[in-house]
N, C-alpha and C. Protein backbone atom coordinates (compact mmCIF):
# COMPACT_ATOMS: atom_id res chain seq x y z
N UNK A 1 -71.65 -0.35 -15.53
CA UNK A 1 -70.98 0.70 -16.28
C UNK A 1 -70.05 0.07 -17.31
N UNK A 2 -69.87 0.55 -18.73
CA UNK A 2 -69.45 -0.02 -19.63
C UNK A 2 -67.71 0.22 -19.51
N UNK A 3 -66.69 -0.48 -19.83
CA UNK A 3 -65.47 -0.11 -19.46
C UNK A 3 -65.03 1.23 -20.40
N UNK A 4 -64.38 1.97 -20.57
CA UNK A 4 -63.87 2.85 -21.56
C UNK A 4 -62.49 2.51 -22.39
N UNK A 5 -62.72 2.04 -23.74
CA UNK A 5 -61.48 1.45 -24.63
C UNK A 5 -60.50 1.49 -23.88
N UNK A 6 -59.42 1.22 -24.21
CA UNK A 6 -57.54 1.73 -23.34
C UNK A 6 -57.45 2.99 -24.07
N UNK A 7 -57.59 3.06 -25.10
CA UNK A 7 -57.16 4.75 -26.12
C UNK A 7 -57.34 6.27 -25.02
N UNK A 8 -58.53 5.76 -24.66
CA UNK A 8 -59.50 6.73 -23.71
C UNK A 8 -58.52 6.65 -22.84
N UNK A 9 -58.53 5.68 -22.17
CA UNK A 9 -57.78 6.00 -21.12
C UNK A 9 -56.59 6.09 -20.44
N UNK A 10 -56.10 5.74 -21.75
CA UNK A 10 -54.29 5.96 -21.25
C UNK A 10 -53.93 6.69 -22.51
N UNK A 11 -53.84 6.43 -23.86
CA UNK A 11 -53.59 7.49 -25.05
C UNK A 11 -54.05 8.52 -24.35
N UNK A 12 -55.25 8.90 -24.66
CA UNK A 12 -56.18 10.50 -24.65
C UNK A 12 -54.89 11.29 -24.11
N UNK A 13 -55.41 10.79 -22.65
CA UNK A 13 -54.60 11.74 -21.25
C UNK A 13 -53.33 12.48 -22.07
N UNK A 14 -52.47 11.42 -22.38
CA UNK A 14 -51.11 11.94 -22.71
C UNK A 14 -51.38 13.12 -24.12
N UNK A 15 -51.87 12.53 -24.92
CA UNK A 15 -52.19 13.70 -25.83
C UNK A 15 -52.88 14.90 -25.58
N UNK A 16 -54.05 14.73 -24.70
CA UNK A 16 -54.61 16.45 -24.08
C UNK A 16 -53.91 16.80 -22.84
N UNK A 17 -52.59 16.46 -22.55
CA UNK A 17 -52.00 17.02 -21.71
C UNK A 17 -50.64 17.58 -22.36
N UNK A 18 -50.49 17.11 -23.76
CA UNK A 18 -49.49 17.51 -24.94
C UNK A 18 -50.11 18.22 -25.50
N UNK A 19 -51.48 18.98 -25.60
CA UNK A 19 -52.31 19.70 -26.43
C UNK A 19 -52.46 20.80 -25.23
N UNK A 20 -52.60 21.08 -23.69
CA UNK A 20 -52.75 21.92 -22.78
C UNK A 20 -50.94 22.38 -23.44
N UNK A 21 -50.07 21.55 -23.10
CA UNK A 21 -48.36 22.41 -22.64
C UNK A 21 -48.77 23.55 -24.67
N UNK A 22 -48.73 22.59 -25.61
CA UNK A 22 -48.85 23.61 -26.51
C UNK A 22 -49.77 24.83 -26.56
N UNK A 23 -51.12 24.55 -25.94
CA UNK A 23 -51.65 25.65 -25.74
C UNK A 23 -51.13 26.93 -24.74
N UNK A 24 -50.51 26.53 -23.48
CA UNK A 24 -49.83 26.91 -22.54
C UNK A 24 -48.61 28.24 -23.19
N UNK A 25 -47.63 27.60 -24.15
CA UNK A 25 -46.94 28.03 -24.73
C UNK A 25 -47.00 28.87 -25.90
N UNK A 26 -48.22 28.75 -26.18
CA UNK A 26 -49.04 29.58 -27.58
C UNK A 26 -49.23 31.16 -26.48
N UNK A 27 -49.12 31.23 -25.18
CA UNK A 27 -49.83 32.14 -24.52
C UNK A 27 -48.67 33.27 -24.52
N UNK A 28 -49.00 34.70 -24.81
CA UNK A 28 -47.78 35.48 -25.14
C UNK A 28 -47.42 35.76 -23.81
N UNK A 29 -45.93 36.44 -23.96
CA UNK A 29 -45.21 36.55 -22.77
C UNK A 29 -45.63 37.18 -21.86
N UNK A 30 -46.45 38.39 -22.68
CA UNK A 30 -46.79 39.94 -21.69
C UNK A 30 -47.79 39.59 -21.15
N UNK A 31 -48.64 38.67 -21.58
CA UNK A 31 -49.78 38.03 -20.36
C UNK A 31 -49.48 37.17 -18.83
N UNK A 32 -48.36 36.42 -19.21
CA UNK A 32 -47.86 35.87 -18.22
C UNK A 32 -46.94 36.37 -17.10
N UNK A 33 -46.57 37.49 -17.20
CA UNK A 33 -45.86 38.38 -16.04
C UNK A 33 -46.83 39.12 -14.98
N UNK A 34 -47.98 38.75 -15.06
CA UNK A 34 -49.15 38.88 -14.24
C UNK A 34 -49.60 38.03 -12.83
N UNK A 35 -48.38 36.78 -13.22
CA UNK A 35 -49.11 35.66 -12.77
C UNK A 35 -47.83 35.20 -11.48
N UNK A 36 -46.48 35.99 -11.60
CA UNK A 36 -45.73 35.73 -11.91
C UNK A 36 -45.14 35.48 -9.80
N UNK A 37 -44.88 34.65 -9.25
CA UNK A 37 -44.22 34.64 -8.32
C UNK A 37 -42.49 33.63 -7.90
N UNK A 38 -42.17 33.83 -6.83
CA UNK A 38 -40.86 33.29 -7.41
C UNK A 38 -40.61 31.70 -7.89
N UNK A 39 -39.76 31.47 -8.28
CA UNK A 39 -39.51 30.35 -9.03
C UNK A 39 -41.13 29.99 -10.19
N UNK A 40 -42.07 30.61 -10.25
CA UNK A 40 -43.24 30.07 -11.11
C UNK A 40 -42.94 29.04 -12.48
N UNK A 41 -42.35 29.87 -13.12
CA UNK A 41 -41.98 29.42 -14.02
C UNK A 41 -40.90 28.30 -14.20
N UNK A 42 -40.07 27.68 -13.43
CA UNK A 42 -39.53 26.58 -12.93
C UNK A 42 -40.64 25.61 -12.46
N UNK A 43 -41.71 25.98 -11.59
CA UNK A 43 -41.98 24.91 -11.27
C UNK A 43 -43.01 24.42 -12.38
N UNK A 44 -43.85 25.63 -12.78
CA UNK A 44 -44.40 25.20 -13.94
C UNK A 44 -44.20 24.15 -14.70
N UNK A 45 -42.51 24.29 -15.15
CA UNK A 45 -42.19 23.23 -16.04
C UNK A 45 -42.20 21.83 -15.47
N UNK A 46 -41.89 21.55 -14.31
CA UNK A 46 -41.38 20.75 -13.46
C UNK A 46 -43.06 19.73 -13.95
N UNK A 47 -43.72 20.75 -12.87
CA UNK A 47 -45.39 19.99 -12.97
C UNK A 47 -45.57 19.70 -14.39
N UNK A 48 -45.54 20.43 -15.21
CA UNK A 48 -45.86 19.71 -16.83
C UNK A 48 -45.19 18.70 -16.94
N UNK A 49 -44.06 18.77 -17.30
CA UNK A 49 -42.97 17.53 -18.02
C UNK A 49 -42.77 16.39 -17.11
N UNK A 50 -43.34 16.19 -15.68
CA UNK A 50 -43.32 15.65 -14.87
C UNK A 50 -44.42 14.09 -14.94
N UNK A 51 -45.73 15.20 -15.46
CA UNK A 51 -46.49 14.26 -15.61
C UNK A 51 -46.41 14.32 -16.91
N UNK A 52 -46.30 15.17 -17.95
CA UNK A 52 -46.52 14.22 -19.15
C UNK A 52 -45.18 13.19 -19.21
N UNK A 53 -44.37 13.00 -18.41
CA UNK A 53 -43.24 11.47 -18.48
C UNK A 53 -44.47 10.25 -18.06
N UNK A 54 -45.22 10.75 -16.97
CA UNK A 54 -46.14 9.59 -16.28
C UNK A 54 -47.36 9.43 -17.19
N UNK A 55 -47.77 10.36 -17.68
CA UNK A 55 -48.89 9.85 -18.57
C UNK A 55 -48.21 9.39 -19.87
N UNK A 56 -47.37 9.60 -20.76
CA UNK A 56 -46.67 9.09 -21.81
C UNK A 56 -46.39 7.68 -21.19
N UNK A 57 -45.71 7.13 -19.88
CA UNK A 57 -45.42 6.10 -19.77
C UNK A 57 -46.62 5.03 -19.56
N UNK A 58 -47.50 5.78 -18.87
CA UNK A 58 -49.02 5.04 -19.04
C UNK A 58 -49.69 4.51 -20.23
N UNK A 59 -49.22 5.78 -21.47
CA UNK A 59 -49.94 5.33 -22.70
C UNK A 59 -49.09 4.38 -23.39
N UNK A 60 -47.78 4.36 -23.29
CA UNK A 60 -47.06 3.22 -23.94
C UNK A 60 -46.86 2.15 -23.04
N UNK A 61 -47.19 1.81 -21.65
CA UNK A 61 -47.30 0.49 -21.00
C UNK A 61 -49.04 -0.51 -21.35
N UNK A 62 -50.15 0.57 -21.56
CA UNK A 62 -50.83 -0.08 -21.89
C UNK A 62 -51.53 -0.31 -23.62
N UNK A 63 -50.11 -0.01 -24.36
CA UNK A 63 -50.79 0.17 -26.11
C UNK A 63 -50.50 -1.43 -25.73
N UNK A 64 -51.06 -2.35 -27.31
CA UNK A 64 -51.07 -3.35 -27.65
C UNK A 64 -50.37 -3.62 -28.92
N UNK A 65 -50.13 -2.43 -29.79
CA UNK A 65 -50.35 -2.69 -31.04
C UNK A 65 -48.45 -2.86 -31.54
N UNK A 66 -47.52 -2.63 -30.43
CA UNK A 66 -46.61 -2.53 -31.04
C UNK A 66 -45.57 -3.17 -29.94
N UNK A 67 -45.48 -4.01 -29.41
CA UNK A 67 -44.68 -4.64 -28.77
C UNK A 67 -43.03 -3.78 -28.00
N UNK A 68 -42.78 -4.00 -28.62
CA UNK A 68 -41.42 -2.60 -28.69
C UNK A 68 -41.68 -1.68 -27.90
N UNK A 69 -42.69 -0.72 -28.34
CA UNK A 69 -43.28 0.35 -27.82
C UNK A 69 -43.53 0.11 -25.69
N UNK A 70 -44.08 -1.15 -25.69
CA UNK A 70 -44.44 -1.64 -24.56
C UNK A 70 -43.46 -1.99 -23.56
N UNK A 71 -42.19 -2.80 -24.26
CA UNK A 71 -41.57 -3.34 -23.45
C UNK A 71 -40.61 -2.03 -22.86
N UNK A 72 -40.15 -1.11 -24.30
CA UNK A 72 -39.17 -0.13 -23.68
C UNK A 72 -39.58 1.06 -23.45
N UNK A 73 -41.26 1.36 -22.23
CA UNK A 73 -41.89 2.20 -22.14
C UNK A 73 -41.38 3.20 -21.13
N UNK A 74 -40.45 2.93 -20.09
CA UNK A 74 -39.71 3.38 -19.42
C UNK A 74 -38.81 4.81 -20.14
N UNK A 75 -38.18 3.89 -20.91
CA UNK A 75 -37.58 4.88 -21.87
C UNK A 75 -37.71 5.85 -22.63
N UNK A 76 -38.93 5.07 -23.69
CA UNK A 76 -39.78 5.91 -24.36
C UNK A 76 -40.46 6.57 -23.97
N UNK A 77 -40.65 6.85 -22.89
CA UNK A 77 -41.81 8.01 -22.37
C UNK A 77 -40.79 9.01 -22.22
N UNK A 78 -39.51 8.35 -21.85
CA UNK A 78 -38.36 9.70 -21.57
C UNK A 78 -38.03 10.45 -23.46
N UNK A 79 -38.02 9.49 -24.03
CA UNK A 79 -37.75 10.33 -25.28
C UNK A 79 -38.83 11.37 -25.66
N UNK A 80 -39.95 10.93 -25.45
CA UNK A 80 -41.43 11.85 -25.43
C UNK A 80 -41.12 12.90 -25.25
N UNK A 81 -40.77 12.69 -23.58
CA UNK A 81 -40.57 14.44 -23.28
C UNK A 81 -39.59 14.84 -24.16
N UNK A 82 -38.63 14.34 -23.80
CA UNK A 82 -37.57 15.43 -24.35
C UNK A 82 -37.68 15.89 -25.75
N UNK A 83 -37.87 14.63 -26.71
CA UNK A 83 -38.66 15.72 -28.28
C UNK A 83 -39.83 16.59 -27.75
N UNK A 84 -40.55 16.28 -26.99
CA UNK A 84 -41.88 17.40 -27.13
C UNK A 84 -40.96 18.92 -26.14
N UNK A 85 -39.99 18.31 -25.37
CA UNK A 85 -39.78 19.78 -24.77
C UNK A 85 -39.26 20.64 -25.44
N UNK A 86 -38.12 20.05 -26.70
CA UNK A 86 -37.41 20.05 -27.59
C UNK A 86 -38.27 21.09 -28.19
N UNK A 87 -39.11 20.86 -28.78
CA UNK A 87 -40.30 20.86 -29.91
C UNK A 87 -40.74 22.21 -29.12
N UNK A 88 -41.29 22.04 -27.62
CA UNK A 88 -42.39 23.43 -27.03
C UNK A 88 -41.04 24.44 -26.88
N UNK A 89 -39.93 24.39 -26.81
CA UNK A 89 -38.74 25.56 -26.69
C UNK A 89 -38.63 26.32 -28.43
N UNK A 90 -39.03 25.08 -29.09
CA UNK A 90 -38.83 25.60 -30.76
C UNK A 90 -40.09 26.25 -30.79
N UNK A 91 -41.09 26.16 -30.65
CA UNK A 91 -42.53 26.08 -30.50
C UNK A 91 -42.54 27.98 -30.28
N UNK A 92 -42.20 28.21 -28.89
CA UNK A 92 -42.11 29.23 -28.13
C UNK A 92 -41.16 30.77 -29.13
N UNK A 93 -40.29 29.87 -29.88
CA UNK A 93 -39.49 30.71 -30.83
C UNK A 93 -40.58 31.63 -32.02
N UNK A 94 -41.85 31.47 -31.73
CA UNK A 94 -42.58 32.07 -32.84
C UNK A 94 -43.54 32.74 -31.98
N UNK A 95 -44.09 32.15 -30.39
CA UNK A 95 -44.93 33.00 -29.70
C UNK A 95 -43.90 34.54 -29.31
N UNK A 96 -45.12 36.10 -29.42
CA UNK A 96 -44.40 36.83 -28.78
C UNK A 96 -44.30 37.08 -27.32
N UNK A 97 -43.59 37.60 -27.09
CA UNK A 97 -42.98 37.82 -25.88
C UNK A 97 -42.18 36.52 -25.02
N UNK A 98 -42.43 35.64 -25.88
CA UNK A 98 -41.58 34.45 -25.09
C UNK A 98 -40.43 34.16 -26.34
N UNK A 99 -39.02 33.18 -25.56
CA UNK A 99 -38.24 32.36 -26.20
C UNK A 99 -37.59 31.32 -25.69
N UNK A 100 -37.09 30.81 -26.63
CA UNK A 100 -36.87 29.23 -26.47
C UNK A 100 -35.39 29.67 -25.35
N UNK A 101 -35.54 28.29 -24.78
CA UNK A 101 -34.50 28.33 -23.45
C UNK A 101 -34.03 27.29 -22.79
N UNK A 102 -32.92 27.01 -23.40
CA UNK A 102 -32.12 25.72 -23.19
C UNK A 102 -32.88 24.86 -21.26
N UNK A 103 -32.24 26.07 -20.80
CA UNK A 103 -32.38 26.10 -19.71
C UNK A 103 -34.09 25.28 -18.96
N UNK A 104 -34.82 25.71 -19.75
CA UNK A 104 -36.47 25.24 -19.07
C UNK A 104 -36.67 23.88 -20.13
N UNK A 105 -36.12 23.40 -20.95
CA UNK A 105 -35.54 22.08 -21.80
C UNK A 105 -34.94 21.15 -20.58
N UNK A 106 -33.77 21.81 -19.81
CA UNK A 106 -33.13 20.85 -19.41
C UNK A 106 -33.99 20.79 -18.00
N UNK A 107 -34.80 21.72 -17.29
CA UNK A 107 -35.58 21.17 -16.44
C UNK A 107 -36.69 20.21 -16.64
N UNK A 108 -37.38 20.37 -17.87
CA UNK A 108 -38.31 19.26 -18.54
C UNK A 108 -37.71 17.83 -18.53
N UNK A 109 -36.32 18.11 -19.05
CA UNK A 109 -35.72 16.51 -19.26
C UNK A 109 -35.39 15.97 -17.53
N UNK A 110 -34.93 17.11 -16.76
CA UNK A 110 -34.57 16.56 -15.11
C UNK A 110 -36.03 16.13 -14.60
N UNK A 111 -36.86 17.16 -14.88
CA UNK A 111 -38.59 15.98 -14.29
C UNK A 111 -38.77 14.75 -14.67
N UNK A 112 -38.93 14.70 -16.12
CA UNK A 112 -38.85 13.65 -16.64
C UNK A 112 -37.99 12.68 -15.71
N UNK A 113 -36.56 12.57 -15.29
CA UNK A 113 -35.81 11.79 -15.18
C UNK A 113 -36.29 11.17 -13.59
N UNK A 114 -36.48 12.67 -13.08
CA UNK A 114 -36.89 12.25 -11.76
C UNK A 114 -38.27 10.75 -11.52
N UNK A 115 -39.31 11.09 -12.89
CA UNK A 115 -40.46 10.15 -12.39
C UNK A 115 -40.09 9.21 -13.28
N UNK A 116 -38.91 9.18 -14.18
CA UNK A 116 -38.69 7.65 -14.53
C UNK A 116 -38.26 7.35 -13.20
N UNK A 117 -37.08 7.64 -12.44
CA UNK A 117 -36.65 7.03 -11.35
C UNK A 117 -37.76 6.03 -10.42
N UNK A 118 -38.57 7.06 -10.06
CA UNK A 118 -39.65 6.68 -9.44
C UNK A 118 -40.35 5.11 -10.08
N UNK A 119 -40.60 5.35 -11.07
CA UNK A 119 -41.63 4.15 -12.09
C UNK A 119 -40.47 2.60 -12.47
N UNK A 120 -38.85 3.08 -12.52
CA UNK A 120 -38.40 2.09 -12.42
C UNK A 120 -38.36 1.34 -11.10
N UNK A 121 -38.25 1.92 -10.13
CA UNK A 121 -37.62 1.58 -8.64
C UNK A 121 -39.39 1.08 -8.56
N UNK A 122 -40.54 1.60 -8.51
CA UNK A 122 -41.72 0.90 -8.31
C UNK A 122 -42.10 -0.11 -9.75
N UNK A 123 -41.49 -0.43 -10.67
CA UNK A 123 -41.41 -1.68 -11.55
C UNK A 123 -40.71 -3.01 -11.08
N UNK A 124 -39.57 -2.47 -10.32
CA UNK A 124 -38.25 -3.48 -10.02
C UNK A 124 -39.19 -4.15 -8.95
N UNK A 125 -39.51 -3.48 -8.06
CA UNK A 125 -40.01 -3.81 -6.12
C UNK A 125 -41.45 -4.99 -7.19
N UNK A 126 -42.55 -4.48 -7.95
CA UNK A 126 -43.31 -5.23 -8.14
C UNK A 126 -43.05 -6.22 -8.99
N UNK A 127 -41.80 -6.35 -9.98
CA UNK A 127 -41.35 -7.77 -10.05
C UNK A 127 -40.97 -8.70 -8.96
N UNK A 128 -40.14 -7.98 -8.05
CA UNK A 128 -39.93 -8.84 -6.85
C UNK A 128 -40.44 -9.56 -5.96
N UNK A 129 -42.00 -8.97 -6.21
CA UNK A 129 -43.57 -8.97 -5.46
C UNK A 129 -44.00 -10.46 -6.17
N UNK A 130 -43.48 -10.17 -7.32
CA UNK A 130 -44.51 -11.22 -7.86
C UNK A 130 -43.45 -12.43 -7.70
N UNK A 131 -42.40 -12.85 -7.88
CA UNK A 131 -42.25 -13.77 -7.36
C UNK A 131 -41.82 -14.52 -6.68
């Protein structure tokens, strides 16, 4: 079996999982009160911004093309979210029946923070591994 580029497989992900949250958010409000049980919409965010921190950090640990990008991928995956949550709260300001909300921003940025935690504390242990 032939390998699949890195683009494929670590870019893609993060971008059609930044192309689902915008589609997600394109969806008007009055459709989504259908769906609706408690906390939903909390955790919703949680699961999105959660993994797009882990797939953003995937696609900038394995680019090549920009050094920078690589070394401070930890980070930069955290800025990701937070402009793109930034961005889907502004985003939401034009779908109807929904609006932008500080509030589901700052849970995007707390997921986020939570699986950097995770990815540093399992970076640190496998430096330690190695030598």
């Amino acid at each position: 079996m032939k390998r699949l580029p890195d683009f494929v497989r670590y870019q893609l992900p993060a971008l059609a999982w930044m192309i689902l949250i915008f589609v997600l958010s394109s969806v008007p409000g009055s459709t989504l009160s259908h769906f609706e049980f408690p906390l939903a919409h909390e955790i919703a965010h949680i699961v999105l911004y959660a993994s797009l921190y882990f797939l953003a950090y995937l696609a900038l640990r394995h680019q090549n093309r920009i050094s920078f990008l690589s070394t401070y991928r930890i980070t930069g995956a955290f800025i990701i979210v937070a402009v793109y949550g930034a961005s889907d709260e502004f985003h939401q300001s034009f779908t109807p029946g929904r609006s932008p909300e500080f509030k589901d921003f700052l849970i995007d940025v707390a997921a986020a923070a939570v699986i950097l935690l995770f990815v540093s504390i399992a970076e640190r242990n496998a430096v330690r591994q190695e030598r």
